[in-house]
PDB file of N, CA and C in Angstrom:
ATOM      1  N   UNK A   1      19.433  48.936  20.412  1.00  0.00           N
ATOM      2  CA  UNK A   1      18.617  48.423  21.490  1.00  0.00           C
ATOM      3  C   UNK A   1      18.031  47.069  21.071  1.00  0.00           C
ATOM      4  N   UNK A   2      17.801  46.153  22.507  1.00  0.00           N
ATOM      5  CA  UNK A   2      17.469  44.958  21.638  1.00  0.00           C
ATOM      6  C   UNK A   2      15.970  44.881  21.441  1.00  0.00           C
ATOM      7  N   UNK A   3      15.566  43.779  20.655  1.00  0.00           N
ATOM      8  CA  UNK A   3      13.680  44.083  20.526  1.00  0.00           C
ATOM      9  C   UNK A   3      13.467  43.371  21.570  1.00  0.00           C
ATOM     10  N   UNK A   4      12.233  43.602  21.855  1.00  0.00           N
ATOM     11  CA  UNK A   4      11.608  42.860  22.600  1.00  0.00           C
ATOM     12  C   UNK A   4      11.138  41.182  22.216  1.00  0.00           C
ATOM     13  N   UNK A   5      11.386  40.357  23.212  1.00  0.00           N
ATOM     14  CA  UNK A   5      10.662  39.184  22.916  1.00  0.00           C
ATOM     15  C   UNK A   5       9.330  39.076  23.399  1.00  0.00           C
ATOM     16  N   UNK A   6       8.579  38.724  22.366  1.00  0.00           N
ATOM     17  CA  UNK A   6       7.311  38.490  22.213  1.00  0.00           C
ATOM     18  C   UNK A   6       6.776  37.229  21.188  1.00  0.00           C
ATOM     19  N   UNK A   7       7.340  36.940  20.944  1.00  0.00           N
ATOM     20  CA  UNK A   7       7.027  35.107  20.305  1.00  0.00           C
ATOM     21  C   UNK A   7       6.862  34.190  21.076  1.00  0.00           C
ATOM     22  N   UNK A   8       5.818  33.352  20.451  1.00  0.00           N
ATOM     23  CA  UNK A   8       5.699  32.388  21.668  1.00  0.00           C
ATOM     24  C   UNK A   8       5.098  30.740  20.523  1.00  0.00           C
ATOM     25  N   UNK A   9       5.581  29.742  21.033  1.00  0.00           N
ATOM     26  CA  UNK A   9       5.130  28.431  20.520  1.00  0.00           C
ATOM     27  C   UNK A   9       4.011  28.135  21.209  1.00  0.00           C
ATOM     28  N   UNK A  10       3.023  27.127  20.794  1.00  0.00           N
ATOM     29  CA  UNK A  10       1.837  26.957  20.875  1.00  0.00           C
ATOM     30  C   UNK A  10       1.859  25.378  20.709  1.00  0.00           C
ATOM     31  N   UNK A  11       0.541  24.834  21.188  1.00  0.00           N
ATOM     32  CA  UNK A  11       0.198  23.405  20.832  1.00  0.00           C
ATOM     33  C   UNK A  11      -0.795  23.466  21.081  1.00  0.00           C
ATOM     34  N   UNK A  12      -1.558  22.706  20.163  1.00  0.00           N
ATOM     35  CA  UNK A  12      -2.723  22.765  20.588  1.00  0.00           C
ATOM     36  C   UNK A  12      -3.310  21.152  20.107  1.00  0.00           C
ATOM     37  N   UNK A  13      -4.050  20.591  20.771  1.00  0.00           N
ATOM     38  CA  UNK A  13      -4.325  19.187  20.683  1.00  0.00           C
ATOM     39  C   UNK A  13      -5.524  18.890  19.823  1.00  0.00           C
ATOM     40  N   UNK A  14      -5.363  17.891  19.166  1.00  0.00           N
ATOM     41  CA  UNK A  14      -6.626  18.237  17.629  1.00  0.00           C
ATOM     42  C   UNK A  14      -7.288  16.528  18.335  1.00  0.00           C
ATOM     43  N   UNK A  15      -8.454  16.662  17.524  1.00  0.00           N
ATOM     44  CA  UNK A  15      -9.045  15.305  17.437  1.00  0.00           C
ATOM     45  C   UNK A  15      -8.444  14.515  16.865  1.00  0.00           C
ATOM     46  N   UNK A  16      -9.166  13.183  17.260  1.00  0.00           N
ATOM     47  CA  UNK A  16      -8.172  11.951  16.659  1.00  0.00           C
ATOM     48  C   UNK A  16      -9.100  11.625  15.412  1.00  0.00           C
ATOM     49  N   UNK A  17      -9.921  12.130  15.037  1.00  0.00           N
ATOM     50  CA  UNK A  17     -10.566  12.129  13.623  1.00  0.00           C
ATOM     51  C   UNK A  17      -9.419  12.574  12.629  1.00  0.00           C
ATOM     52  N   UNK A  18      -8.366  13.360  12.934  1.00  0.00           N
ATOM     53  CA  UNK A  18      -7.345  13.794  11.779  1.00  0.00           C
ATOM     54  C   UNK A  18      -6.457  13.063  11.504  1.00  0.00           C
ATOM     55  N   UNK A  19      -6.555  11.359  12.408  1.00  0.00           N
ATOM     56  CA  UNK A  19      -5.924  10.187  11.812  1.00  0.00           C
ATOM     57  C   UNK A  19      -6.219   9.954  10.343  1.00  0.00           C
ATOM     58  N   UNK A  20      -7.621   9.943  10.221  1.00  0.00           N
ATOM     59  CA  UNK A  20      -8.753   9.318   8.889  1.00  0.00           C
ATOM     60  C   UNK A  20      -7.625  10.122   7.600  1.00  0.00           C
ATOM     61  N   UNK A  21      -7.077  11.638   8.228  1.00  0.00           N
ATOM     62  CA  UNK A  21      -6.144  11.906   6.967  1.00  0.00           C
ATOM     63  C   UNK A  21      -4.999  11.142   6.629  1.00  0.00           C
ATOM     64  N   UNK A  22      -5.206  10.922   5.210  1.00  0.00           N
ATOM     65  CA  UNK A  22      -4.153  10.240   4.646  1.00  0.00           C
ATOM     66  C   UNK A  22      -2.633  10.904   4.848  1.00  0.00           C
ATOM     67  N   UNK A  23      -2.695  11.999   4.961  1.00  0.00           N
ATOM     68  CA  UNK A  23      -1.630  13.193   4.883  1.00  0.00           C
ATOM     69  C   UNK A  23      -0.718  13.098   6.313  1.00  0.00           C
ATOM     70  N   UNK A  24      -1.830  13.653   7.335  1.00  0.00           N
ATOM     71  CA  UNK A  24      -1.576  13.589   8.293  1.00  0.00           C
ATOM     72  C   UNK A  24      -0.728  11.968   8.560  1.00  0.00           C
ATOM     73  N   UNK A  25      -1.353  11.091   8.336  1.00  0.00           N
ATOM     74  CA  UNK A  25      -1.209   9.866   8.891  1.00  0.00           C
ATOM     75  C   UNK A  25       0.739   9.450   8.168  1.00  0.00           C
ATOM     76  N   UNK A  26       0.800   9.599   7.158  1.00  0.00           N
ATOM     77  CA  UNK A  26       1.573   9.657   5.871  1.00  0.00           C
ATOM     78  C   UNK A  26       2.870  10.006   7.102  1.00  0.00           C
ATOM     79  N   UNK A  27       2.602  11.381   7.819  1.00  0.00           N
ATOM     80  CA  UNK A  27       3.539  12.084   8.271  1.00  0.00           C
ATOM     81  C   UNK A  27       4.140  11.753   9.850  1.00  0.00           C
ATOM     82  N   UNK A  28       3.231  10.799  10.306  1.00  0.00           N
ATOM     83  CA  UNK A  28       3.314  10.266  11.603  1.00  0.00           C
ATOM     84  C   UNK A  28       3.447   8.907  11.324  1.00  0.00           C
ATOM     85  N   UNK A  29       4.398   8.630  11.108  1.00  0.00           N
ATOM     86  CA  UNK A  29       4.653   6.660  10.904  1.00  0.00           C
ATOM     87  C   UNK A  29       4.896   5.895  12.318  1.00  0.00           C
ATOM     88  N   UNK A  30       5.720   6.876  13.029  1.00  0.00           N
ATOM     89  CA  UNK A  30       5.703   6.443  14.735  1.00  0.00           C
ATOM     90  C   UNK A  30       4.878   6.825  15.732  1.00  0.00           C
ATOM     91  N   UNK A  31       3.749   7.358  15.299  1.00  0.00           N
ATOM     92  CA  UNK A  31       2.197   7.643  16.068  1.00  0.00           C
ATOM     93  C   UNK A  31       2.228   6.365  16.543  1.00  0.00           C
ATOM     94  N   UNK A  32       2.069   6.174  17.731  1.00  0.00           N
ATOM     95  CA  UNK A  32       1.774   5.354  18.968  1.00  0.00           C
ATOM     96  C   UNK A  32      -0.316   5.275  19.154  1.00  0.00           C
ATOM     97  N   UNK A  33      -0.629   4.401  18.521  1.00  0.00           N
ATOM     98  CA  UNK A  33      -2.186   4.278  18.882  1.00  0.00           C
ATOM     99  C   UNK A  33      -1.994   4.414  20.121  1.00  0.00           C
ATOM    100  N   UNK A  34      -3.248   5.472  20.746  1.00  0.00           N
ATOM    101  CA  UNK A  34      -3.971   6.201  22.134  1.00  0.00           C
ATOM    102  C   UNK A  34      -2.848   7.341  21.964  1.00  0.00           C
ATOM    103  N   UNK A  35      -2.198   7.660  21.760  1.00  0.00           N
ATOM    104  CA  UNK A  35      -1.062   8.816  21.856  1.00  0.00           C
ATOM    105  C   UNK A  35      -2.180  10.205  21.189  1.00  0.00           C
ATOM    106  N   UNK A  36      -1.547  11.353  21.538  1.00  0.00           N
ATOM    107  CA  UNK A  36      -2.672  12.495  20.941  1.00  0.00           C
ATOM    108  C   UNK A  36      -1.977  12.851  20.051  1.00  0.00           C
ATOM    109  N   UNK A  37      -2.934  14.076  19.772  1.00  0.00           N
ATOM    110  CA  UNK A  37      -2.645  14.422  17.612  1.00  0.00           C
ATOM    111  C   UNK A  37      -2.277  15.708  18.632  1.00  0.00           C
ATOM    112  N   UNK A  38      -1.548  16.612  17.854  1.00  0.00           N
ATOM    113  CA  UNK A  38      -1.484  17.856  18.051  1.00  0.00           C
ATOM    114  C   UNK A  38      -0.563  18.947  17.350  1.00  0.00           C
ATOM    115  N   UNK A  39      -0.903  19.980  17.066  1.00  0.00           N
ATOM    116  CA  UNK A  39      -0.743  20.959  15.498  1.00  0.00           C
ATOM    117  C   UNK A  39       0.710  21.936  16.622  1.00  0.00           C
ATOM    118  N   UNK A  40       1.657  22.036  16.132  1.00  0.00           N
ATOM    119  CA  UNK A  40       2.606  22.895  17.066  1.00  0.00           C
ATOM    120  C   UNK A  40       3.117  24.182  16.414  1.00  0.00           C
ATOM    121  N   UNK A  41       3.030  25.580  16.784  1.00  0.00           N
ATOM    122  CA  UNK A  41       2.872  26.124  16.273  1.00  0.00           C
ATOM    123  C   UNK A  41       3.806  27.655  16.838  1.00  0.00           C
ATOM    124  N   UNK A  42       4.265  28.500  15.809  1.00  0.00           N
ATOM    125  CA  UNK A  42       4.878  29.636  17.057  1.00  0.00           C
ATOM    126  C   UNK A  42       4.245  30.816  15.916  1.00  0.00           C
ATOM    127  N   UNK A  43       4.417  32.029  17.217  1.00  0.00           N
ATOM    128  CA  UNK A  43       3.110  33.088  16.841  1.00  0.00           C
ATOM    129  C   UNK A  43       3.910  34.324  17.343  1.00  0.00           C
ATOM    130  N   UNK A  44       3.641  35.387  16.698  1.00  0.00           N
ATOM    131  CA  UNK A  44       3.718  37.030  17.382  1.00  0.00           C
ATOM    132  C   UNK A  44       2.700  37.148  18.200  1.00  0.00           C
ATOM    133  N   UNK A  45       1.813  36.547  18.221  1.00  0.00           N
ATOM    134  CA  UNK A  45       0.468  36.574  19.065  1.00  0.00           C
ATOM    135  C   UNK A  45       0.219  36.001  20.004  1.00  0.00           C
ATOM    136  N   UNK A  46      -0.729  36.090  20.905  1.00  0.00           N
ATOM    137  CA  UNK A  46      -0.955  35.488  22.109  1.00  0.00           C
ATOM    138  C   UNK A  46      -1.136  34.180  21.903  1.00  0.00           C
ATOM    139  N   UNK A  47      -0.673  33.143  21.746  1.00  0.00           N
ATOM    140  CA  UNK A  47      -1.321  31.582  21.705  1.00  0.00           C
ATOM    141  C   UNK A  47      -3.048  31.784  21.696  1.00  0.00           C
ATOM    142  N   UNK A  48      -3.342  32.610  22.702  1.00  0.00           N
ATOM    143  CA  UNK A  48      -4.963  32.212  22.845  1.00  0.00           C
ATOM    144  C   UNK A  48      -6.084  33.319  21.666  1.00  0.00           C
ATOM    145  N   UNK A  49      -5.334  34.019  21.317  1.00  0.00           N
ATOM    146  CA  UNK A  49      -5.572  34.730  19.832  1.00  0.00           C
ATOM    147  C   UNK A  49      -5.503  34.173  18.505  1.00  0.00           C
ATOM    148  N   UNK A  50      -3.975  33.446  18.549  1.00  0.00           N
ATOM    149  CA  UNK A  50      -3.950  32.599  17.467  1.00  0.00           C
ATOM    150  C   UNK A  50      -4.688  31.686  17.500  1.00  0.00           C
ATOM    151  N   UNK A  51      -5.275  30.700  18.272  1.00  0.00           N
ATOM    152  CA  UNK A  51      -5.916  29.860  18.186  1.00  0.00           C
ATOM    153  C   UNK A  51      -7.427  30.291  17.646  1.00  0.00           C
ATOM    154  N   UNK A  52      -7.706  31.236  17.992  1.00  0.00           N
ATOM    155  CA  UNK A  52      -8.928  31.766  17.503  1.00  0.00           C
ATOM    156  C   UNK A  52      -9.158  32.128  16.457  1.00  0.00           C
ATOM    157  N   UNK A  53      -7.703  32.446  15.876  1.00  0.00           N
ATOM    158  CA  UNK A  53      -7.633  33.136  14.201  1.00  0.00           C
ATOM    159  C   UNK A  53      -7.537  31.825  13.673  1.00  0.00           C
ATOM    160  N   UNK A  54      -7.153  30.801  14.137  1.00  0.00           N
ATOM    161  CA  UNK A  54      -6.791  29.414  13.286  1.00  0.00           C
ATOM    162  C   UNK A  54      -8.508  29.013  12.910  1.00  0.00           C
ATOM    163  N   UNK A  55      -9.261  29.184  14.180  1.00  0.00           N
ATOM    164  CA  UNK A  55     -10.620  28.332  14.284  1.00  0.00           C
ATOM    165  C   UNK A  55     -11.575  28.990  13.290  1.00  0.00           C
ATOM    166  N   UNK A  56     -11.568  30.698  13.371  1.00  0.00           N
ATOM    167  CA  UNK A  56     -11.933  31.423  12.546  1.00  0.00           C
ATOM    168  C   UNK A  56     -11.756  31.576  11.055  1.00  0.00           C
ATOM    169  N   UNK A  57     -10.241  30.801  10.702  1.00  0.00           N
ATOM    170  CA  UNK A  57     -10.206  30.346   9.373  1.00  0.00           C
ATOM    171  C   UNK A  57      -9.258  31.364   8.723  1.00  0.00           C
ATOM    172  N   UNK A  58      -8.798  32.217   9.850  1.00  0.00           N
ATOM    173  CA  UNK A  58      -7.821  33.398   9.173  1.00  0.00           C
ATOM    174  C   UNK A  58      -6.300  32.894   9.711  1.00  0.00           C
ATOM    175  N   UNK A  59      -5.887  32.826   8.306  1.00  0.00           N
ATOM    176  CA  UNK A  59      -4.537  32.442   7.900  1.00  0.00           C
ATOM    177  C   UNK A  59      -3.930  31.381   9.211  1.00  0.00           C
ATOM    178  N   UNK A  60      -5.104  30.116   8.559  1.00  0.00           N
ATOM    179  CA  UNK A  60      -5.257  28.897   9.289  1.00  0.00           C
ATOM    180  C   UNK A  60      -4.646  27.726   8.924  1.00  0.00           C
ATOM    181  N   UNK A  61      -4.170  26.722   9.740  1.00  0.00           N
ATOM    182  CA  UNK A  61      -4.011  25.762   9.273  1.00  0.00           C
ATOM    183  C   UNK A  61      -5.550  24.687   8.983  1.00  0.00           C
ATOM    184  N   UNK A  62      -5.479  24.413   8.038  1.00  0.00           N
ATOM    185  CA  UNK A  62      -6.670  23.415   7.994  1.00  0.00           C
ATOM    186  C   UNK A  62      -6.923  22.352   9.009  1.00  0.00           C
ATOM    187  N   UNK A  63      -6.009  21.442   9.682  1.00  0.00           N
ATOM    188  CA  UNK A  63      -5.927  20.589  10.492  1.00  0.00           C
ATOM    189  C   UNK A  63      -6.272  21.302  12.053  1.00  0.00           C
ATOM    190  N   UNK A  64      -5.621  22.183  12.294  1.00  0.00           N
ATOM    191  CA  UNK A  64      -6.726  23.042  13.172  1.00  0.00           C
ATOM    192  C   UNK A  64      -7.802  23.900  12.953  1.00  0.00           C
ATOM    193  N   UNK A  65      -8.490  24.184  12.053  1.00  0.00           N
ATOM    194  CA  UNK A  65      -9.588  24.926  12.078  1.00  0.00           C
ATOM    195  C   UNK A  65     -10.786  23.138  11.895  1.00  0.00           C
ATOM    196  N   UNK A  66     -10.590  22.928  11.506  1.00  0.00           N
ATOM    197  CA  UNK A  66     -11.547  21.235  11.413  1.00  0.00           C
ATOM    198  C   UNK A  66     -11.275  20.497  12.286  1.00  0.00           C
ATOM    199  N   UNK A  67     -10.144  20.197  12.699  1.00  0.00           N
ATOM    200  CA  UNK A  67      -9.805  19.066  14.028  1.00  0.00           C
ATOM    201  C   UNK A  67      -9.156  19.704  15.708  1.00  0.00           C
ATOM    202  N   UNK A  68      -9.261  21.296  15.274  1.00  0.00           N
ATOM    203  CA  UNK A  68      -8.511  21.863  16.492  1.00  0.00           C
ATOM    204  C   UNK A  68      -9.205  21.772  18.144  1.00  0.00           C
ATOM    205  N   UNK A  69      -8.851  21.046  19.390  1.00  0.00           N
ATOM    206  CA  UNK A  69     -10.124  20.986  20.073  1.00  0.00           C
ATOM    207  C   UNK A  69      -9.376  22.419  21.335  1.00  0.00           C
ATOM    208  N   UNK A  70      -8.393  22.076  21.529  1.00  0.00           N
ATOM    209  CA  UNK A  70      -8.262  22.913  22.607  1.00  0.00           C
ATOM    210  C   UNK A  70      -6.175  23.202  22.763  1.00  0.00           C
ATOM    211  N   UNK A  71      -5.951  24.579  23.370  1.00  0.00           N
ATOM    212  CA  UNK A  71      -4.713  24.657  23.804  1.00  0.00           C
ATOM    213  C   UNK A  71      -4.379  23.710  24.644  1.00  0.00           C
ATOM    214  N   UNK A  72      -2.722  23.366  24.815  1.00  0.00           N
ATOM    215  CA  UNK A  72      -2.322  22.689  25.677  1.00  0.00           C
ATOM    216  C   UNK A  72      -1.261  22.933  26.425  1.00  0.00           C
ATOM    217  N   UNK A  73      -1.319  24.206  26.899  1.00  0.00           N
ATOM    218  CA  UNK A  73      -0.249  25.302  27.505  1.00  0.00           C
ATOM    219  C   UNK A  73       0.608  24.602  28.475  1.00  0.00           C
ATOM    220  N   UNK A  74       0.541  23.074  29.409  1.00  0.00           N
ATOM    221  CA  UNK A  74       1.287  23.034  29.828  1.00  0.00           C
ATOM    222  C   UNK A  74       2.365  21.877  28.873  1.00  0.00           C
ATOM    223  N   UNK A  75       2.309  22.182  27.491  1.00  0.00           N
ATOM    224  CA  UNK A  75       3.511  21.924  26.829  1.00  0.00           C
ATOM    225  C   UNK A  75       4.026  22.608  26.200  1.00  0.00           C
ATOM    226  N   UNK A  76       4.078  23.986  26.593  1.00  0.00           N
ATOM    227  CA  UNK A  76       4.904  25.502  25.740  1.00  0.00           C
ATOM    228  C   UNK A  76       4.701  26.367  26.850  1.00  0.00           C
ATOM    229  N   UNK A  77       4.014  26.589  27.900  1.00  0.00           N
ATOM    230  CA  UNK A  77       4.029  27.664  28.672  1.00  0.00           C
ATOM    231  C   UNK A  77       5.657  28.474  29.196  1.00  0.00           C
ATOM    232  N   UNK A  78       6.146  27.786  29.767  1.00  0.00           N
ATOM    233  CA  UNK A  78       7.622  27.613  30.255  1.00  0.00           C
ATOM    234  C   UNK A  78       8.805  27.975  29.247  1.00  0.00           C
ATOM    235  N   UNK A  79       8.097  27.764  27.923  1.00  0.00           N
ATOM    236  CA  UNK A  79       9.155  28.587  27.041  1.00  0.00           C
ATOM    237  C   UNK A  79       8.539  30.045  26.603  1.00  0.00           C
ATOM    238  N   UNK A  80       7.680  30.125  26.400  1.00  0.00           N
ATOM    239  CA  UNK A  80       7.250  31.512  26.098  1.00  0.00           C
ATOM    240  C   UNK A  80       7.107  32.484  27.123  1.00  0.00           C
ATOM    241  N   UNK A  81       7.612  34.211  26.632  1.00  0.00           N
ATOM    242  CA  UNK A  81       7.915  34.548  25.139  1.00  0.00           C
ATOM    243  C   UNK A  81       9.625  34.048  24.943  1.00  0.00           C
ATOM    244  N   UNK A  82       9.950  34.521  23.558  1.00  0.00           N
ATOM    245  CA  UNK A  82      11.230  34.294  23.234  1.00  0.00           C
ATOM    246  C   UNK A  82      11.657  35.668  22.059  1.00  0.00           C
ATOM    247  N   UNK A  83      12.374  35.128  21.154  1.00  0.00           N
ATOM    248  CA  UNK A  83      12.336  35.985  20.718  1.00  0.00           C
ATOM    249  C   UNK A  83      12.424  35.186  19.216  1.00  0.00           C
ATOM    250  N   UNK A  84      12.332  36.239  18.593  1.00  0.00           N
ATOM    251  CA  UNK A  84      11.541  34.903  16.627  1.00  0.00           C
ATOM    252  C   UNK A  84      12.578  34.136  16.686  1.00  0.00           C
ATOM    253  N   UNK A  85      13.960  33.966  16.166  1.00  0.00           N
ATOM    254  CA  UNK A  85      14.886  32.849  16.168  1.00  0.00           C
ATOM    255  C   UNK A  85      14.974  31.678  17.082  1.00  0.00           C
ATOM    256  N   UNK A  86      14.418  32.384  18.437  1.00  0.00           N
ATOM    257  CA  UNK A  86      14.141  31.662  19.434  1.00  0.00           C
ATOM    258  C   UNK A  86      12.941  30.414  19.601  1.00  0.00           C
ATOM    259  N   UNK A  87      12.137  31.047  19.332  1.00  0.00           N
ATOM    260  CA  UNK A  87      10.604  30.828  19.209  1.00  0.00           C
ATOM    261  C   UNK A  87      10.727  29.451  17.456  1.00  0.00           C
ATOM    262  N   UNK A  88      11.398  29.623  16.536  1.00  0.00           N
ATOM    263  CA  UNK A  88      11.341  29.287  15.630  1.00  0.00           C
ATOM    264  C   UNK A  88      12.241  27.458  15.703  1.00  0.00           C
ATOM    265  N   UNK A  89      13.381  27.771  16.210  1.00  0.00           N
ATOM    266  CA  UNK A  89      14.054  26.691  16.497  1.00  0.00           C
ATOM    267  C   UNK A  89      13.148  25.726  17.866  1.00  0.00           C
ATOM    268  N   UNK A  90      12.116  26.477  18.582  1.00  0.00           N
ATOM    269  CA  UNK A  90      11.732  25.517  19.767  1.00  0.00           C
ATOM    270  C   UNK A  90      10.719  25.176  19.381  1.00  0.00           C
ATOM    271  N   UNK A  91       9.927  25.712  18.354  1.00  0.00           N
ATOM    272  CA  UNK A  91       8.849  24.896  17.718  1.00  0.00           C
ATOM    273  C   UNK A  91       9.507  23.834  16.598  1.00  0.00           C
ATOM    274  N   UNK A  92      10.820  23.566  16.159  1.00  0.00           N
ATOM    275  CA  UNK A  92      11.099  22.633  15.453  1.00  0.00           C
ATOM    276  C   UNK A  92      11.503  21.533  16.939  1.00  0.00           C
ATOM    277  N   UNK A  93      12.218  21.941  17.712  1.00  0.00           N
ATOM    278  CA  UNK A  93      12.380  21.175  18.833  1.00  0.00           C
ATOM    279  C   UNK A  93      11.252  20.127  19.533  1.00  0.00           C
ATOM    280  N   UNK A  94      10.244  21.317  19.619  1.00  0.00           N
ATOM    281  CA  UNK A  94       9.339  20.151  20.552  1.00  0.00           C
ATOM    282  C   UNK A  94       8.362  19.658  19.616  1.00  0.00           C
ATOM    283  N   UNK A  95       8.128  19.945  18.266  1.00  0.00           N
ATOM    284  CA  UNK A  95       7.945  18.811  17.517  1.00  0.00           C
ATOM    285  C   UNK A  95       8.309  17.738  17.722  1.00  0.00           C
ATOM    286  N   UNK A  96       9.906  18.096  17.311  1.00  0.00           N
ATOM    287  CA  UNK A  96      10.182  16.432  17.201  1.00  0.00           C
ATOM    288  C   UNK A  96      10.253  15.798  19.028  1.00  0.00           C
ATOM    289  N   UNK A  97      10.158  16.424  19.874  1.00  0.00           N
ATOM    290  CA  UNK A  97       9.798  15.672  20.728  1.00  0.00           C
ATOM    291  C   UNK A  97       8.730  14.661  21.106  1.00  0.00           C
ATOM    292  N   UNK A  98       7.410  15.983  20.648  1.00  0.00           N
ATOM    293  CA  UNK A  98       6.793  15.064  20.589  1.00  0.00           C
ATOM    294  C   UNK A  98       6.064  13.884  20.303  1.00  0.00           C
ATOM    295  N   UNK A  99       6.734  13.983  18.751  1.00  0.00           N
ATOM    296  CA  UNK A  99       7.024  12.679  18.075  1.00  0.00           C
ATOM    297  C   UNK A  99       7.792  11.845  18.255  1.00  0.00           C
ATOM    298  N   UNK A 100       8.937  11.928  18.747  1.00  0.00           N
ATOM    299  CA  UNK A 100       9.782  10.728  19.595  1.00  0.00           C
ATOM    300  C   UNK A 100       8.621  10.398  20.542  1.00  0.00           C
ATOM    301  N   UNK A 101       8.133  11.134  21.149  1.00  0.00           N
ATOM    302  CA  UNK A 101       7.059  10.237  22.246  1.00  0.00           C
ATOM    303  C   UNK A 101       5.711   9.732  22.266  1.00  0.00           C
ATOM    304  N   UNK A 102       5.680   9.423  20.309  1.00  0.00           N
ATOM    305  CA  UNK A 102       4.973   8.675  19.918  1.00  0.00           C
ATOM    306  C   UNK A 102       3.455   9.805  19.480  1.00  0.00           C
ATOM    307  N   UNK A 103       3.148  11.044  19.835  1.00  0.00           N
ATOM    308  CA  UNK A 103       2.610  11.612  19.629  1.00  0.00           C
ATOM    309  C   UNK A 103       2.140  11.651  17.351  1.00  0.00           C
ATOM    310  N   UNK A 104       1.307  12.343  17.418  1.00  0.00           N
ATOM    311  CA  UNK A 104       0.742  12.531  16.059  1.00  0.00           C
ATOM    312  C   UNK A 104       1.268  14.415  16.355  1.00  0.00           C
ATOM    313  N   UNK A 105       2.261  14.546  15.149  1.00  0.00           N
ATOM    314  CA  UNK A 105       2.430  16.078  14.842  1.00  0.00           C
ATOM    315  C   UNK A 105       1.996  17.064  13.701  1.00  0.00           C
ATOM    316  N   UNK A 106       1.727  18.063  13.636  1.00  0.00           N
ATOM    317  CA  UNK A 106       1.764  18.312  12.209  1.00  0.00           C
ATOM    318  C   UNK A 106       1.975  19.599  12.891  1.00  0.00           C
ATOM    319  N   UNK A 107       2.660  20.147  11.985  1.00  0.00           N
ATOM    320  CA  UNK A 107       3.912  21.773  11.861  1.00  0.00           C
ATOM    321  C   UNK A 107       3.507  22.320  10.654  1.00  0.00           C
ATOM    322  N   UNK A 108       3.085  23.752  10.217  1.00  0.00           N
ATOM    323  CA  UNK A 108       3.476  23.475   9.187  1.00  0.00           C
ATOM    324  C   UNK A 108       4.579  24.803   8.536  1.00  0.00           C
TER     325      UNK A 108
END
């Protein structure tokens, strides 16, 4: 039987204070000044759970628990759920999208 899909990618849009990182910045060479920052992410969990476990500091990325401001569901809604292989290749996907479109990314 097949499993169920229940994975889902996430984005969530961080402050532009996470320019000031050297790291961050390091990793976005085609960041477009005014373009947004944003952490992309795929989950067994509800996007709006994970985000809470990120902010809460449980098994977080640092760049969102300090710079995380809010979801941005209408750039993953439409793909989720999937299923993990699924879910895994479309968070490498719309990364790099949204770095072709000049955006600030960080994956990790």
């Amino acid at each position: 039987m097949a499993r169920r899909k229940h994975h889902n990618v996430y984005v969530i849009e961080l402050s532009k204070d996470v320019l000031y990182e050297a790291k961050f910045k390091k990793c976005n060479p085609a960041y477009i000044s005014g373009k947004p920052c944003v952490y992309v992410g795929m989950t067994g969990l509800d996007p709006d759970l994970r985000f809470d476990k990120h902010k809460a500091g449980i098994q977080s990325n640092r760049y969102v628990k300090q710079y995380g401001l809010r979801l941005w569901p209408d750039l993953y809604e439409a793909y989720n759920p999937m299923s993990y292989d699924e879910a895994a290749d479309r968070e490498v996907e719309l990364g790099i999208s949204l770095r072709e479109a000049g955006f600030g990314v960080w994956q990790a």
